[in-house]
PDB file of N, CA and C in Angstrom:
ATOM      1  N   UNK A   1     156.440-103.370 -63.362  1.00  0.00           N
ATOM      2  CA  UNK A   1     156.467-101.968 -63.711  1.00  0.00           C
ATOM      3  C   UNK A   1     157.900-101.442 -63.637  1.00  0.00           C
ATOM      4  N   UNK A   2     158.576-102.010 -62.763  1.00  0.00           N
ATOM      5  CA  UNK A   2     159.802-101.611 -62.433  1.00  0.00           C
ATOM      6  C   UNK A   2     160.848-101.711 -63.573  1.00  0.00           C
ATOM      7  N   UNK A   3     160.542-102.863 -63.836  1.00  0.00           N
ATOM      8  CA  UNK A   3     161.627-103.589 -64.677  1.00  0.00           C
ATOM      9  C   UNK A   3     161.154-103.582 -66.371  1.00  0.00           C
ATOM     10  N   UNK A   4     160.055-103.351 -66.858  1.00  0.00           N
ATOM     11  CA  UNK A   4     159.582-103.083 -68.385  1.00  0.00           C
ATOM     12  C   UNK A   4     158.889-101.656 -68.293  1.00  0.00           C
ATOM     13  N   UNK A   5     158.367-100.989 -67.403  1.00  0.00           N
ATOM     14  CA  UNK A   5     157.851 -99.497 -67.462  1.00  0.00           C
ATOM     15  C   UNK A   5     156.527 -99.439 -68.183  1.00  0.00           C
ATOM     16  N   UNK A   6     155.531-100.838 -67.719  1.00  0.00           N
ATOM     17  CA  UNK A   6     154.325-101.382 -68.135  1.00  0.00           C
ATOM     18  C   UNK A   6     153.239-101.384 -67.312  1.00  0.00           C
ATOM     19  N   UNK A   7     152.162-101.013 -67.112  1.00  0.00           N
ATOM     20  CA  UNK A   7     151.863-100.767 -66.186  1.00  0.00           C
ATOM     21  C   UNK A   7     150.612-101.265 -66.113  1.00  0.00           C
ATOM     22  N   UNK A   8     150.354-102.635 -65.770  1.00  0.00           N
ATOM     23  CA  UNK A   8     149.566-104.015 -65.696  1.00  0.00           C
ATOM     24  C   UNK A   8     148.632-104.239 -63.994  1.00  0.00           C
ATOM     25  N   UNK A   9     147.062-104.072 -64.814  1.00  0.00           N
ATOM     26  CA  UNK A   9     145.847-104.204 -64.320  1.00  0.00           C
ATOM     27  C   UNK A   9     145.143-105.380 -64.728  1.00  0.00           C
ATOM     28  N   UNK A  10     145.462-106.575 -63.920  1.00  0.00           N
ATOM     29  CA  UNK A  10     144.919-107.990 -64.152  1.00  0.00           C
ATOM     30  C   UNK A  10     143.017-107.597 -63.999  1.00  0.00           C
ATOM     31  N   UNK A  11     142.948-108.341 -64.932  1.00  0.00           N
ATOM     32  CA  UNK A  11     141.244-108.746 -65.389  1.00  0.00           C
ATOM     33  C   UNK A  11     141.443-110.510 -64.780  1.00  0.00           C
ATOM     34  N   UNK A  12     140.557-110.306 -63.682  1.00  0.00           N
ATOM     35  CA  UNK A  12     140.013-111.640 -63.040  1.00  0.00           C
ATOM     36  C   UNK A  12     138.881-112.355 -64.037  1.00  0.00           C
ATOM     37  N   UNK A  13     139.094-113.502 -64.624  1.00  0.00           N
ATOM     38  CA  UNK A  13     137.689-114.025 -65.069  1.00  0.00           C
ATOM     39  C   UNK A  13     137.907-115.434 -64.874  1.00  0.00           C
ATOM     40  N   UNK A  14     136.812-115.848 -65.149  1.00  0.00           N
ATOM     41  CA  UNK A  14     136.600-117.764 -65.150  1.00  0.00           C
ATOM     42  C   UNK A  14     135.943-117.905 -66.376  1.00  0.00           C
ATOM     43  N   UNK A  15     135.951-118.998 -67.002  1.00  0.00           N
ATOM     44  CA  UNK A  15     135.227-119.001 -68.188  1.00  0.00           C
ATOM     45  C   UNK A  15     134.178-119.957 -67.596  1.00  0.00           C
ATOM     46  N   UNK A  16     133.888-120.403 -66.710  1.00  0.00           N
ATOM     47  CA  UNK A  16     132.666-121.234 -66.197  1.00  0.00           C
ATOM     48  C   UNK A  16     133.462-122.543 -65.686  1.00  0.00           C
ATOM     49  N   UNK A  17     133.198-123.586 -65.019  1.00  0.00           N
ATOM     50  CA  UNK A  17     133.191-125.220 -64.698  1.00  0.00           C
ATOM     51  C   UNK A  17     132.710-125.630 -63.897  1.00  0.00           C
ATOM     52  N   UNK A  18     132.800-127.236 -64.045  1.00  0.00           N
ATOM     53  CA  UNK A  18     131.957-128.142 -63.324  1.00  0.00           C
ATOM     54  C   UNK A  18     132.584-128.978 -62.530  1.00  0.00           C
ATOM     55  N   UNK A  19     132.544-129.368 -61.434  1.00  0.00           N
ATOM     56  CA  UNK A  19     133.138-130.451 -60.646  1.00  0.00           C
ATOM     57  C   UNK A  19     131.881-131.142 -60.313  1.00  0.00           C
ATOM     58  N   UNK A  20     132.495-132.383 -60.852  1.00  0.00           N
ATOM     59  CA  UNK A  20     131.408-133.267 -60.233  1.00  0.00           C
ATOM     60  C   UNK A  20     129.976-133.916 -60.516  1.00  0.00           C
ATOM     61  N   UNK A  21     129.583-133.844 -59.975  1.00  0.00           N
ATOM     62  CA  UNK A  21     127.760-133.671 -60.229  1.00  0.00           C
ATOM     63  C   UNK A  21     127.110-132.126 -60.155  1.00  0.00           C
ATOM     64  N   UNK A  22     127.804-131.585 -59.710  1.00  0.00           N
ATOM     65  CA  UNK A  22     127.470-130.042 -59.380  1.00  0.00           C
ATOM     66  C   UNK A  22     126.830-129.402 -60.534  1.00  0.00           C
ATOM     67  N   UNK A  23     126.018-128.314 -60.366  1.00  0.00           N
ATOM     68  CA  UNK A  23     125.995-127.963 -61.775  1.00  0.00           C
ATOM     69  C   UNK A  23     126.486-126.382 -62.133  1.00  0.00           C
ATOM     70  N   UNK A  24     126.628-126.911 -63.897  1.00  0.00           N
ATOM     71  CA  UNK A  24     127.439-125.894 -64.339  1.00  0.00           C
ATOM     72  C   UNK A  24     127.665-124.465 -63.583  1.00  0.00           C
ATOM     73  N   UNK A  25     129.279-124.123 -63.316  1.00  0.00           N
ATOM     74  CA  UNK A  25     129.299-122.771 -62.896  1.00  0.00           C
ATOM     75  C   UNK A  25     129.286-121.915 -63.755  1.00  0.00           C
ATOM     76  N   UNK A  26     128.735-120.144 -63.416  1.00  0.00           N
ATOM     77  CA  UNK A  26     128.710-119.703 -64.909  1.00  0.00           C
ATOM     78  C   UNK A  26     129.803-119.043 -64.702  1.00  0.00           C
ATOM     79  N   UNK A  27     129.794-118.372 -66.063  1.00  0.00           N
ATOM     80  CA  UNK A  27     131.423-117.548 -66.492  1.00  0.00           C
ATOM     81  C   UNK A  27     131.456-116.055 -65.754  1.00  0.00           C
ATOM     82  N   UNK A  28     132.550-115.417 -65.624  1.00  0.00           N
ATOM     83  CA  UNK A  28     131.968-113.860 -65.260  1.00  0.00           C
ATOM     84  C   UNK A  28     133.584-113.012 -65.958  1.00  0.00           C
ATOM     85  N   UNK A  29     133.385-112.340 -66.038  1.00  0.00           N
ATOM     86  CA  UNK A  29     134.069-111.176 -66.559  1.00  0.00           C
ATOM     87  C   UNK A  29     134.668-111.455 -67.580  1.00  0.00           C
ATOM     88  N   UNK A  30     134.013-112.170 -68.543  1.00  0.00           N
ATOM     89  CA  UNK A  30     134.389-112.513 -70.111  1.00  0.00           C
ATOM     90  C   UNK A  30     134.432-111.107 -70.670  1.00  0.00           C
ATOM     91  N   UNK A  31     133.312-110.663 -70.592  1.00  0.00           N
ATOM     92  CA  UNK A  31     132.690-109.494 -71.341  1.00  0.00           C
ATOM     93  C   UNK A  31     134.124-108.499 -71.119  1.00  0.00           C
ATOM     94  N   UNK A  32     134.635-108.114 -69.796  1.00  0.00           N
ATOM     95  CA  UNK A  32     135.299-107.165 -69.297  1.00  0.00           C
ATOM     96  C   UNK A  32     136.809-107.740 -70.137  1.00  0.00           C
ATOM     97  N   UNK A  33     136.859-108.936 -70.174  1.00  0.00           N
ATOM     98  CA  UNK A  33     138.366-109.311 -70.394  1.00  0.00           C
ATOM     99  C   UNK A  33     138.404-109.335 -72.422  1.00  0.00           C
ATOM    100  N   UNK A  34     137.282-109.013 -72.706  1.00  0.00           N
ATOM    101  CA  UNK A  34     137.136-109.079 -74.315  1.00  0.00           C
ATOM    102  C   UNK A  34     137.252-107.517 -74.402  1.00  0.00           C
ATOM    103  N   UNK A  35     136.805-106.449 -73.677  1.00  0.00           N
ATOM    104  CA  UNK A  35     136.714-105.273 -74.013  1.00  0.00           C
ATOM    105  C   UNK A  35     138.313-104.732 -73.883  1.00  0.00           C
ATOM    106  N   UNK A  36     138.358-105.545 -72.740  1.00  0.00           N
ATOM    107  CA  UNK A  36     140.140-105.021 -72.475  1.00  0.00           C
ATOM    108  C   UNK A  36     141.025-105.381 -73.624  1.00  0.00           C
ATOM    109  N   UNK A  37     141.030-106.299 -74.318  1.00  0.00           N
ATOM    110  CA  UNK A  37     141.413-107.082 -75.266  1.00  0.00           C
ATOM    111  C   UNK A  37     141.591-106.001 -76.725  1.00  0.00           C
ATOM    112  N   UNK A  38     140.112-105.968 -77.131  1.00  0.00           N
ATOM    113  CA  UNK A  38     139.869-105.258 -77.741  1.00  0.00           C
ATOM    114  C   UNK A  38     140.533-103.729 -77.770  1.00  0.00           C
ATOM    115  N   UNK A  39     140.542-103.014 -76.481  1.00  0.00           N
ATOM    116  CA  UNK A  39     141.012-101.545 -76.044  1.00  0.00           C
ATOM    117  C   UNK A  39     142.189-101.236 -76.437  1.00  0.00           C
ATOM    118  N   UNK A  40     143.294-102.232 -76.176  1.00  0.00           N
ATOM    119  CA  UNK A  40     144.447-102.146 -76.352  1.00  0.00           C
ATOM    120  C   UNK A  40     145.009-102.874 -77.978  1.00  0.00           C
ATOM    121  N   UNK A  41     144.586-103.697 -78.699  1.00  0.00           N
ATOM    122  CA  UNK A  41     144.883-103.401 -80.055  1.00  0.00           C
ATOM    123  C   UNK A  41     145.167-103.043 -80.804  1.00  0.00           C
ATOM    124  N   UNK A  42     146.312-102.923 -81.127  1.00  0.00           N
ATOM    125  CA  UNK A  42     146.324-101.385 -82.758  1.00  0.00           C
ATOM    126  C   UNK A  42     144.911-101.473 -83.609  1.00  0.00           C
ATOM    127  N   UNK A  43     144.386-100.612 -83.881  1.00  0.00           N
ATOM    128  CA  UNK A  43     143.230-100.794 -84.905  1.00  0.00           C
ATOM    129  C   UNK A  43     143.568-101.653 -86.519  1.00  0.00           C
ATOM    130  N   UNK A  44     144.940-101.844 -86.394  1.00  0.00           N
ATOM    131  CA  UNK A  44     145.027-101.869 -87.985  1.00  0.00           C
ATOM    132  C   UNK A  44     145.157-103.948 -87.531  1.00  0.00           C
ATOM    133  N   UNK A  45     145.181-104.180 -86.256  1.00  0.00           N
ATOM    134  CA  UNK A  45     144.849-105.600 -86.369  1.00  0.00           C
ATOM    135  C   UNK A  45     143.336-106.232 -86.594  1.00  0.00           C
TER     136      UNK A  45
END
């Protein structure tokens, strides 16, 4: 913030994985990190 005058709110997500035999982990805050995505866009992209 200091240094570009940007002012950056990390979106935590995983997209899911597996170690092992374990089974599949699921994904979480896809949804949140697509909306954020989306939010900030120029419309004309």
């Amino acid at each position: 913030m200091e240094s570009t005058g940007i002012d950056v709110e990390p979106v935590y997500y995983c997209a899911g994985y597996k170690e092992g035999n374990e089974p599949q982990m699921p994904p979480y805050n896809l949804i949140k990190l697509l909306y954020r995505i989306m939010e900030t866009m120029p419309v004309w992209k």
